[in-house]
PDB file of N, CA and C in Angstrom:
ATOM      1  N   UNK A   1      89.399  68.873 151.169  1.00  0.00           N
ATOM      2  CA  UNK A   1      89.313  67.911 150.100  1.00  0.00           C
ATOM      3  C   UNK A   1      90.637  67.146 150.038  1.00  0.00           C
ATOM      4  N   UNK A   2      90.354  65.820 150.236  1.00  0.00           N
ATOM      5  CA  UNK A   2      91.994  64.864 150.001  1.00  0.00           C
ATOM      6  C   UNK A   2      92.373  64.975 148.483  1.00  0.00           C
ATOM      7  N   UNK A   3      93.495  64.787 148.305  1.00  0.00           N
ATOM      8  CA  UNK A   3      94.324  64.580 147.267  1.00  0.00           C
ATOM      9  C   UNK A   3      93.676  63.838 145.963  1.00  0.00           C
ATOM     10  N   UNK A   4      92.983  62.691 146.235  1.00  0.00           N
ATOM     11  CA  UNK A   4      92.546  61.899 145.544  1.00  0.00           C
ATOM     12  C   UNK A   4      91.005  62.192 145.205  1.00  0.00           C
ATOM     13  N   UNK A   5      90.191  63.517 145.659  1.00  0.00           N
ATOM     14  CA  UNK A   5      88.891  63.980 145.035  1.00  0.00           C
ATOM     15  C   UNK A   5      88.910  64.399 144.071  1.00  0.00           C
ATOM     16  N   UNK A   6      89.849  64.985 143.676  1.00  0.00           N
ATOM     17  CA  UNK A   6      90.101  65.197 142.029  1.00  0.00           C
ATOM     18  C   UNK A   6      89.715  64.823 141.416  1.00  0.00           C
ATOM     19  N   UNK A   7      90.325  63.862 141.368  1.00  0.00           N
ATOM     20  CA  UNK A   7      90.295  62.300 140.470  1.00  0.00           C
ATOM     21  C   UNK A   7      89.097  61.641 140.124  1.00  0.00           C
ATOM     22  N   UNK A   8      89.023  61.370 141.497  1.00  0.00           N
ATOM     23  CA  UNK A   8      87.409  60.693 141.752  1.00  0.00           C
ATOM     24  C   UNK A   8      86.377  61.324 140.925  1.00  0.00           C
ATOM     25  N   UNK A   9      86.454  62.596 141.705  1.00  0.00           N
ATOM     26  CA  UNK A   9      85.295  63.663 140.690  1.00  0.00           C
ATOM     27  C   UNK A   9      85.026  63.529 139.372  1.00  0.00           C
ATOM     28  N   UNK A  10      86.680  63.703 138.412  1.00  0.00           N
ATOM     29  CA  UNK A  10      86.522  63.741 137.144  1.00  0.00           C
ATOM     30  C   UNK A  10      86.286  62.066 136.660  1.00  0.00           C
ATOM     31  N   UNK A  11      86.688  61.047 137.487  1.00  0.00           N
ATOM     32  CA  UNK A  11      86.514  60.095 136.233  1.00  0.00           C
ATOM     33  C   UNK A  11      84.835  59.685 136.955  1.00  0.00           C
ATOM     34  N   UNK A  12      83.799  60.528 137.978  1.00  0.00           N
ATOM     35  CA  UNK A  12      82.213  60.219 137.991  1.00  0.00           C
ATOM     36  C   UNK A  12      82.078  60.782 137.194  1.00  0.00           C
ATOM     37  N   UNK A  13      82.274  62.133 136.398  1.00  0.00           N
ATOM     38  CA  UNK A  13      82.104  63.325 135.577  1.00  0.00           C
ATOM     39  C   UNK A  13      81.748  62.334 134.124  1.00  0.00           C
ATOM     40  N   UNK A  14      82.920  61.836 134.114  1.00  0.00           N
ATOM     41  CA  UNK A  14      83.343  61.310 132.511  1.00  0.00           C
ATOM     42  C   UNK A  14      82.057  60.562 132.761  1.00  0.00           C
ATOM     43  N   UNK A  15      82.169  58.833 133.217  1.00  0.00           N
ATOM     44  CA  UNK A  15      81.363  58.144 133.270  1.00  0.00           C
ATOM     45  C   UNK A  15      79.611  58.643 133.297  1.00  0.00           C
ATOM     46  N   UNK A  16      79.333  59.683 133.948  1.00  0.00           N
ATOM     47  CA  UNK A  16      78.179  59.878 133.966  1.00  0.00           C
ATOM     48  C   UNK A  16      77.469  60.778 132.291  1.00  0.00           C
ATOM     49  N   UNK A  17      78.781  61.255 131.621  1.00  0.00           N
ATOM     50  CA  UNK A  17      78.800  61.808 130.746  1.00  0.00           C
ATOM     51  C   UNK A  17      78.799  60.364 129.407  1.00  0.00           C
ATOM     52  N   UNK A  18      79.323  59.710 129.877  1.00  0.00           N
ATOM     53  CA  UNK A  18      79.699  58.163 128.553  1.00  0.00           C
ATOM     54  C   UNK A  18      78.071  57.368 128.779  1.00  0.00           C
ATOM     55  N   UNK A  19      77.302  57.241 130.308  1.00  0.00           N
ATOM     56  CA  UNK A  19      76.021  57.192 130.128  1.00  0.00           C
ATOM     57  C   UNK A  19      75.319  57.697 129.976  1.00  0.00           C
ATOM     58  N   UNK A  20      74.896  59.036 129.859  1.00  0.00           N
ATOM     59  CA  UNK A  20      74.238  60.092 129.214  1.00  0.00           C
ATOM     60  C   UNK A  20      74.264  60.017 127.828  1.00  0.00           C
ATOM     61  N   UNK A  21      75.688  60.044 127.042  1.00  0.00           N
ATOM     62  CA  UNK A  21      75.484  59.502 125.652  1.00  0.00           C
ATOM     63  C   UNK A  21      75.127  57.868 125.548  1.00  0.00           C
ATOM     64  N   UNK A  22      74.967  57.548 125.854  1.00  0.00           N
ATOM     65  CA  UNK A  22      74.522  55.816 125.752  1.00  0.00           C
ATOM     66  C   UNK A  22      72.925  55.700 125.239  1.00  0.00           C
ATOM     67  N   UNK A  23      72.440  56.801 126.154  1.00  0.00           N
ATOM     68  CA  UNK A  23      70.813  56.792 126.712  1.00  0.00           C
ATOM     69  C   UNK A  23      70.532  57.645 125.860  1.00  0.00           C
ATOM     70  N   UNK A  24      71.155  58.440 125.001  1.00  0.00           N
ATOM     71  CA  UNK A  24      70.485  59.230 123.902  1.00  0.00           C
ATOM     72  C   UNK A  24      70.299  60.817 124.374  1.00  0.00           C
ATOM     73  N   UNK A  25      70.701  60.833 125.955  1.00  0.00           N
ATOM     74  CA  UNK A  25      70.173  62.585 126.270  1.00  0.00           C
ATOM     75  C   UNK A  25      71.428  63.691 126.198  1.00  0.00           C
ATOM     76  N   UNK A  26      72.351  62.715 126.455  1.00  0.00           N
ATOM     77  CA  UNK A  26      73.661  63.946 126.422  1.00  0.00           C
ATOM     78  C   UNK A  26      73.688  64.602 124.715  1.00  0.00           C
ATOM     79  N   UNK A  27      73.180  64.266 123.425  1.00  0.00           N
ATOM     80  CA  UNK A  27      72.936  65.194 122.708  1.00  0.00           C
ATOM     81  C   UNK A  27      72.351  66.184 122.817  1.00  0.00           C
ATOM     82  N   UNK A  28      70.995  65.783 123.456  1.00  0.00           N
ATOM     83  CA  UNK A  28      69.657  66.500 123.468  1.00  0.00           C
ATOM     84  C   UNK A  28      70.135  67.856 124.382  1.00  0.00           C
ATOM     85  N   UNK A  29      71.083  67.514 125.265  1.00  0.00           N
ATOM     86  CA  UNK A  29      71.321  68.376 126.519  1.00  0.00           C
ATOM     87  C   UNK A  29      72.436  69.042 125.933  1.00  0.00           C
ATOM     88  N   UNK A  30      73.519  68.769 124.914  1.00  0.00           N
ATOM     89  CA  UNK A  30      74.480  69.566 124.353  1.00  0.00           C
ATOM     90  C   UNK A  30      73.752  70.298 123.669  1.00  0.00           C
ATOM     91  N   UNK A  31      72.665  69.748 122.818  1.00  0.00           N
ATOM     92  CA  UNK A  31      72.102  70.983 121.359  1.00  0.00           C
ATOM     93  C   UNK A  31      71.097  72.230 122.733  1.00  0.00           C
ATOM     94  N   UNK A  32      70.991  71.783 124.040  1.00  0.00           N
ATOM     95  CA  UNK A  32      70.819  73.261 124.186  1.00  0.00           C
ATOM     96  C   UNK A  32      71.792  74.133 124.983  1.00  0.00           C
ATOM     97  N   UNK A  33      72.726  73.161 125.479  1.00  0.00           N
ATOM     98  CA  UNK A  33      74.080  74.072 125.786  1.00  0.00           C
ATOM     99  C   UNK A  33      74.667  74.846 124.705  1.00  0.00           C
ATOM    100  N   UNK A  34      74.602  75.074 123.797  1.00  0.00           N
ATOM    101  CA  UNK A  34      75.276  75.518 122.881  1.00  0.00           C
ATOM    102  C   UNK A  34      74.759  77.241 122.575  1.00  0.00           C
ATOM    103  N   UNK A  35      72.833  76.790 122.950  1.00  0.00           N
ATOM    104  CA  UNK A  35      72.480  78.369 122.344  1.00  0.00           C
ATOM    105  C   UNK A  35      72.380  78.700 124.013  1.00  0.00           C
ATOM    106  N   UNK A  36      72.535  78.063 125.348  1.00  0.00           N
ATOM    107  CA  UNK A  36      72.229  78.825 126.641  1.00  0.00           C
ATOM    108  C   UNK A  36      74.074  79.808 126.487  1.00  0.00           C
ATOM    109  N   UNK A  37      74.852  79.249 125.947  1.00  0.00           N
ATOM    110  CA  UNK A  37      76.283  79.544 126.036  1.00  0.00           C
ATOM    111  C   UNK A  37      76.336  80.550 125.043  1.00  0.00           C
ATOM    112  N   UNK A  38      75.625  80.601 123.996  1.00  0.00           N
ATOM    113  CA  UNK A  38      75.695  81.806 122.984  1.00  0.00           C
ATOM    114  C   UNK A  38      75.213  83.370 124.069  1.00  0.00           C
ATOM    115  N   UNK A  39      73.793  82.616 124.274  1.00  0.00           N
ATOM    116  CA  UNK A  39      72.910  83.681 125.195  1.00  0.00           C
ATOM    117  C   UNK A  39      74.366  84.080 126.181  1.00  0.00           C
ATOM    118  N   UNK A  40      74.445  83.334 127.265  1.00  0.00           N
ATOM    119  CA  UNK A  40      75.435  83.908 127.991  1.00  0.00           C
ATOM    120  C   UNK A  40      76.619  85.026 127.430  1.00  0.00           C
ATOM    121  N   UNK A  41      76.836  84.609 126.589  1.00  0.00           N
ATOM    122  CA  UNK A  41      78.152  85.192 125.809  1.00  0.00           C
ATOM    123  C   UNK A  41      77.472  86.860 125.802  1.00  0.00           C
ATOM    124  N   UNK A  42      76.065  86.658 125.011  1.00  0.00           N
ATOM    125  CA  UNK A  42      75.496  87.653 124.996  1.00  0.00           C
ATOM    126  C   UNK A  42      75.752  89.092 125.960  1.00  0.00           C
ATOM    127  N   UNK A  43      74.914  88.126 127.307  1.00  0.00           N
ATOM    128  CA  UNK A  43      75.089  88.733 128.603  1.00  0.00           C
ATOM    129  C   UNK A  43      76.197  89.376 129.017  1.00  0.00           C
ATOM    130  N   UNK A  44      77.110  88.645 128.891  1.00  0.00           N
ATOM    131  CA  UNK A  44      78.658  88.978 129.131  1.00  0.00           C
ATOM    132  C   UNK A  44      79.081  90.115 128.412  1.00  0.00           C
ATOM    133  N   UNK A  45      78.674  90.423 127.136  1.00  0.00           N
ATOM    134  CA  UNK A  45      79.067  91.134 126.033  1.00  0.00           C
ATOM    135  C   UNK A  45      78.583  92.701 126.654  1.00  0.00           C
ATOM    136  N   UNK A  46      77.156  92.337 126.881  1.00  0.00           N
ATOM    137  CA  UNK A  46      76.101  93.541 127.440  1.00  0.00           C
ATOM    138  C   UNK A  46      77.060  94.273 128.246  1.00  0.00           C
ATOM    139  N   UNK A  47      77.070  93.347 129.139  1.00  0.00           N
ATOM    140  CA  UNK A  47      77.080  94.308 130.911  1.00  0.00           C
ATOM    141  C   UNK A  47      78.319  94.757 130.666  1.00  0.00           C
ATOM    142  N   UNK A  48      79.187  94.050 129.651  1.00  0.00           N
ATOM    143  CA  UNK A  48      81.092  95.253 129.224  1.00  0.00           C
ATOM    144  C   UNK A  48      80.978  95.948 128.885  1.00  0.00           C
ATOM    145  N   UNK A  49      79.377  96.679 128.269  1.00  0.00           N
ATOM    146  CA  UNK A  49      79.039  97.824 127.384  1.00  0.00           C
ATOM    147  C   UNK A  49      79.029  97.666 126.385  1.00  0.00           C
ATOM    148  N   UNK A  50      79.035  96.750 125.454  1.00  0.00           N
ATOM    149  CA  UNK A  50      79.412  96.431 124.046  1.00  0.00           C
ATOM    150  C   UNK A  50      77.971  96.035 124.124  1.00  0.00           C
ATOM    151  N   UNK A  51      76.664  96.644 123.407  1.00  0.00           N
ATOM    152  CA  UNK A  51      74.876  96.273 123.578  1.00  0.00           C
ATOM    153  C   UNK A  51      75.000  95.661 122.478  1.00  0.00           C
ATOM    154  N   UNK A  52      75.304  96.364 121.746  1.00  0.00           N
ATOM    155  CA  UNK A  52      75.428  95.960 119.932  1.00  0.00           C
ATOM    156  C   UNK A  52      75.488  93.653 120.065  1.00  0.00           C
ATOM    157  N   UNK A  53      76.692  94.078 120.064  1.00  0.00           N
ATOM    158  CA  UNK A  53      77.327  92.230 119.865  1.00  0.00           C
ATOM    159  C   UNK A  53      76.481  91.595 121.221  1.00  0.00           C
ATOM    160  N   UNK A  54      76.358  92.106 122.128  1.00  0.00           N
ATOM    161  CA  UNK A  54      75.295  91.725 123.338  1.00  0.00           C
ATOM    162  C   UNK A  54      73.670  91.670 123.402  1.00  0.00           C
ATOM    163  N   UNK A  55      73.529  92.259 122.452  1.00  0.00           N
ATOM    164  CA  UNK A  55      72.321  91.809 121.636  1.00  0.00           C
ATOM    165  C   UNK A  55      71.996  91.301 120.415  1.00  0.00           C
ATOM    166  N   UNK A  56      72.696  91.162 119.940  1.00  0.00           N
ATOM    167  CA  UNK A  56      72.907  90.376 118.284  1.00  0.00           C
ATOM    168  C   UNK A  56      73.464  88.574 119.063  1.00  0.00           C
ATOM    169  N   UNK A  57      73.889  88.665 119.983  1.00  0.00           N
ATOM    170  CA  UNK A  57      74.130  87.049 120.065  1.00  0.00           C
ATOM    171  C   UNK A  57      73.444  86.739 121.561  1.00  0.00           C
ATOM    172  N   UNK A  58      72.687  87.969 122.126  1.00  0.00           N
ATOM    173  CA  UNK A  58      71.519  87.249 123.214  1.00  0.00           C
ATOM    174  C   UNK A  58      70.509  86.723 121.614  1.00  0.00           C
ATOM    175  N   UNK A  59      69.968  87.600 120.504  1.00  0.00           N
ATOM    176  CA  UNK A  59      68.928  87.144 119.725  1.00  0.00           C
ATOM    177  C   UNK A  59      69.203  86.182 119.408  1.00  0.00           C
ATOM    178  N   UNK A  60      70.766  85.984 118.917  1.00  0.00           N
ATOM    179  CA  UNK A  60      70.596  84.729 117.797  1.00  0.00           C
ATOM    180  C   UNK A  60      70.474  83.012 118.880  1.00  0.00           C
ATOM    181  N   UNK A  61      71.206  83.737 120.325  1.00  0.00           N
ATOM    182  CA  UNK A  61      71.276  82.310 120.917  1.00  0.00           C
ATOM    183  C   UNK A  61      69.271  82.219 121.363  1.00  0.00           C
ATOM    184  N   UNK A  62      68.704  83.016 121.264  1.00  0.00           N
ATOM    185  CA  UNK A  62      67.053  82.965 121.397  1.00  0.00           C
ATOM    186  C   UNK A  62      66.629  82.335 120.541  1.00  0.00           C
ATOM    187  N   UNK A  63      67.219  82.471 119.460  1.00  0.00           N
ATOM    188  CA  UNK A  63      66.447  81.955 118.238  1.00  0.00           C
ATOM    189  C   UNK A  63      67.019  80.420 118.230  1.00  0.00           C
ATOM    190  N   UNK A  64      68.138  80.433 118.274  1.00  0.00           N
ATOM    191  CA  UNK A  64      68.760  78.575 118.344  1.00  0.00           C
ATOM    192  C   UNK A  64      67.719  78.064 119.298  1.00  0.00           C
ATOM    193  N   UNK A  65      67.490  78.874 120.241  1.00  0.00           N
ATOM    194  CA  UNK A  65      66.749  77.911 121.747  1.00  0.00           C
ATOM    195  C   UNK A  65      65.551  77.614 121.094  1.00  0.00           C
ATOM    196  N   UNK A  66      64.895  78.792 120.853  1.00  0.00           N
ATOM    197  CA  UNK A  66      63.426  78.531 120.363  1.00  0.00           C
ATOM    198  C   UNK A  66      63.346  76.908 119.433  1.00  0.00           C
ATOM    199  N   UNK A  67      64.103  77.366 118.481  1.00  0.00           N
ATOM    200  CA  UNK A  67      63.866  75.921 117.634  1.00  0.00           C
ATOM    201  C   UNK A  67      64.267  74.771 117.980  1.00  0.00           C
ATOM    202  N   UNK A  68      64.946  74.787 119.509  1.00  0.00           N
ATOM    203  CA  UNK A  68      65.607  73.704 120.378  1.00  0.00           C
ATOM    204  C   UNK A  68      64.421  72.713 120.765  1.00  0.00           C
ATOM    205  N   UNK A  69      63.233  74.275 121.323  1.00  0.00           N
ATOM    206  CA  UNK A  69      62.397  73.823 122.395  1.00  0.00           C
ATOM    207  C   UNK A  69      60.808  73.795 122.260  1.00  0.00           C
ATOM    208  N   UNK A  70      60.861  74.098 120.748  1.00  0.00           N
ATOM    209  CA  UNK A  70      59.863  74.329 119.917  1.00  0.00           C
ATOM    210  C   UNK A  70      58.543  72.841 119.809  1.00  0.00           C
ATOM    211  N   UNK A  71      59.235  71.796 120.250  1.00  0.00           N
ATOM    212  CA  UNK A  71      58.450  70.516 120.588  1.00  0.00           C
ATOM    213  C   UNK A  71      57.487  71.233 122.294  1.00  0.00           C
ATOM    214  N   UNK A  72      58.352  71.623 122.648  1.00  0.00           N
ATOM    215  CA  UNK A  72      57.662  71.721 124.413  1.00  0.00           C
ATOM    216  C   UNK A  72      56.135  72.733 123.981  1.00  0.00           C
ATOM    217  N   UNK A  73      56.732  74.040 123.152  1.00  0.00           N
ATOM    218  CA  UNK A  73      55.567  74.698 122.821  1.00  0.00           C
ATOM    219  C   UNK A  73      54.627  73.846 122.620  1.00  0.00           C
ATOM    220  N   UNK A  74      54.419  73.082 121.214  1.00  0.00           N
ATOM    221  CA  UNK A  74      52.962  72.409 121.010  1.00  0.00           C
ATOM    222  C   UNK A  74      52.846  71.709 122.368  1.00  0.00           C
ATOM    223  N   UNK A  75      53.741  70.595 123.429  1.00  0.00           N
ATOM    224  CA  UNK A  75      52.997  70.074 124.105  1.00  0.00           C
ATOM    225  C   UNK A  75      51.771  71.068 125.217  1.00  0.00           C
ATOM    226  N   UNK A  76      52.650  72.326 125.566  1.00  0.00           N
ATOM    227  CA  UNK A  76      51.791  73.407 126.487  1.00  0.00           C
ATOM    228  C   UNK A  76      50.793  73.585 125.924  1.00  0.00           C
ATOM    229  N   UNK A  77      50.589  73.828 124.440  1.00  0.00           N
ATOM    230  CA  UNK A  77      49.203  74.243 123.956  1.00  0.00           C
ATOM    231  C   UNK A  77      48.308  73.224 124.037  1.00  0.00           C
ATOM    232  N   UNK A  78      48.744  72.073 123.864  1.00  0.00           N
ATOM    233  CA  UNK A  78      47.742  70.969 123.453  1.00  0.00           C
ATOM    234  C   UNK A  78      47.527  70.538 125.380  1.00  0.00           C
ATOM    235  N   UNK A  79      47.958  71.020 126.395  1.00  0.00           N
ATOM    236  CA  UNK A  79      47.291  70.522 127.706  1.00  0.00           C
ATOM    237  C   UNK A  79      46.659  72.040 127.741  1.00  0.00           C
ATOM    238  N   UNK A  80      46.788  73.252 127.073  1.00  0.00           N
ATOM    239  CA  UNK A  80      46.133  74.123 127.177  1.00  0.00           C
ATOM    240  C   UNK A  80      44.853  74.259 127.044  1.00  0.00           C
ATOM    241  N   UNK A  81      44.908  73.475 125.770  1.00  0.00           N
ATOM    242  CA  UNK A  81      43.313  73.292 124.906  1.00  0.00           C
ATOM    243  C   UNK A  81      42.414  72.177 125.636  1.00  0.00           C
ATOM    244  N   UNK A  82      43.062  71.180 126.405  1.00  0.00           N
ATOM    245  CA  UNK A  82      42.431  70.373 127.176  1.00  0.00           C
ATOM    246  C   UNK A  82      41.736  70.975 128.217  1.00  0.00           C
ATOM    247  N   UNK A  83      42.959  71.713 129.267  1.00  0.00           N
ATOM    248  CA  UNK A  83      42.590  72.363 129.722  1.00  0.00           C
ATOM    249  C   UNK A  83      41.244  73.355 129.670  1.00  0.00           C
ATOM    250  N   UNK A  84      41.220  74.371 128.831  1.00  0.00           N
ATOM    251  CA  UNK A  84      39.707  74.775 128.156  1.00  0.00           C
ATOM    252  C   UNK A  84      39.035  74.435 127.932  1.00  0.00           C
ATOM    253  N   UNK A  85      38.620  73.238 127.368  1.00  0.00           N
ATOM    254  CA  UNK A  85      37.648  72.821 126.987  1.00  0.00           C
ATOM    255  C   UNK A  85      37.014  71.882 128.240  1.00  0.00           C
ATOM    256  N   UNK A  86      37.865  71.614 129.416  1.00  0.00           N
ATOM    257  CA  UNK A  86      36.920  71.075 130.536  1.00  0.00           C
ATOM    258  C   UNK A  86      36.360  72.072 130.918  1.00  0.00           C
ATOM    259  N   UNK A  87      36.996  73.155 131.034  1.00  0.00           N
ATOM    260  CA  UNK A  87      36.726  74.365 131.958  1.00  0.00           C
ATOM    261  C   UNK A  87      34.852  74.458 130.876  1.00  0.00           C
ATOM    262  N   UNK A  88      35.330  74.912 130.113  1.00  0.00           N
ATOM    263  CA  UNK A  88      34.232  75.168 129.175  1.00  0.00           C
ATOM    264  C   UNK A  88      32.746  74.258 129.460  1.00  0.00           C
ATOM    265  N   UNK A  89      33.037  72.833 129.631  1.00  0.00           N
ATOM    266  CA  UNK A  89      32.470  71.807 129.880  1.00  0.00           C
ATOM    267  C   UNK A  89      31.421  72.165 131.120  1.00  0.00           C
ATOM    268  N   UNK A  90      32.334  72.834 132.244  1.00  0.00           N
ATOM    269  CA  UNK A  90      32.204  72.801 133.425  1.00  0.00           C
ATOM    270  C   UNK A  90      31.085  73.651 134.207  1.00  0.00           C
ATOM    271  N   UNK A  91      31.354  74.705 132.835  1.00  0.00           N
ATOM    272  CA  UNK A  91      30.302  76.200 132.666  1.00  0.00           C
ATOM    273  C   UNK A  91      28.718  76.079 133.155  1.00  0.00           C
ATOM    274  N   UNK A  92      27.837  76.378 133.563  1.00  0.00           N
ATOM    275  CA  UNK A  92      26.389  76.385 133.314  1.00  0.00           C
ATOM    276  C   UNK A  92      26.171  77.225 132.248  1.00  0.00           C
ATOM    277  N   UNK A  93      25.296  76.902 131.743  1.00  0.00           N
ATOM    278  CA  UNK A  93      25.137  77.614 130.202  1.00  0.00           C
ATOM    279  C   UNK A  93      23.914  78.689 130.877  1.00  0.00           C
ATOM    280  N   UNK A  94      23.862  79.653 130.143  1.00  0.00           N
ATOM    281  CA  UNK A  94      23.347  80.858 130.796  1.00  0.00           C
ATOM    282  C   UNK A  94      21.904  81.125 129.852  1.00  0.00           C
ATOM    283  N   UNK A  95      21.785  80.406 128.697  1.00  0.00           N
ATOM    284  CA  UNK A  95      20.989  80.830 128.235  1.00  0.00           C
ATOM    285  C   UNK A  95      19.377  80.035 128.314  1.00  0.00           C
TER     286      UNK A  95
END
């Protein structure tokens, strides 16, 4: 690596980070860095032997995520239910 990749690297880093907030996603993508980094912490906590604090902040960063990602749930159900009901459609009726 030359001298000057450093550099380079960090000011694509920044910039790609100053358009990410522009476009509205670098929030969206911080509010779930925050509970994947709790979780981690978690992990970290675990495997030192400490279960206690290694499971009290794997849950709580679960629970931040959940309500992160809690939009994606309804979309799965609602191609779920589509899903079924062709299938259903598709059936010969037996009676």
């Amino acid at each position: 690596m030359r001298k000057g990749n450093g550099l380079a690297l960090l000011l694509i880093v920044f910039g790609l980070l100053l358009i990410l907030g522009k476009l509205g996603i670098f929030g969206f993508l911080m509010g779930l860095l925050i509970p994947v980094l709790v979780i981690g912490l978690g992990v970290v906590a675990w495997s030192n032997g400490s279960r206690l604090l290694g499971g009290i902040l794997g849950l709580i960063g679960a629970i931040m995520l959940l309500g992160k990602l809690s939009f994606l749930f309804v979309w799965v159900a609602a191609i779920a239910l589509i899903i079924f009901g062709v299938s259903m459609l598709g059936k010969k009726s037996s009676l």
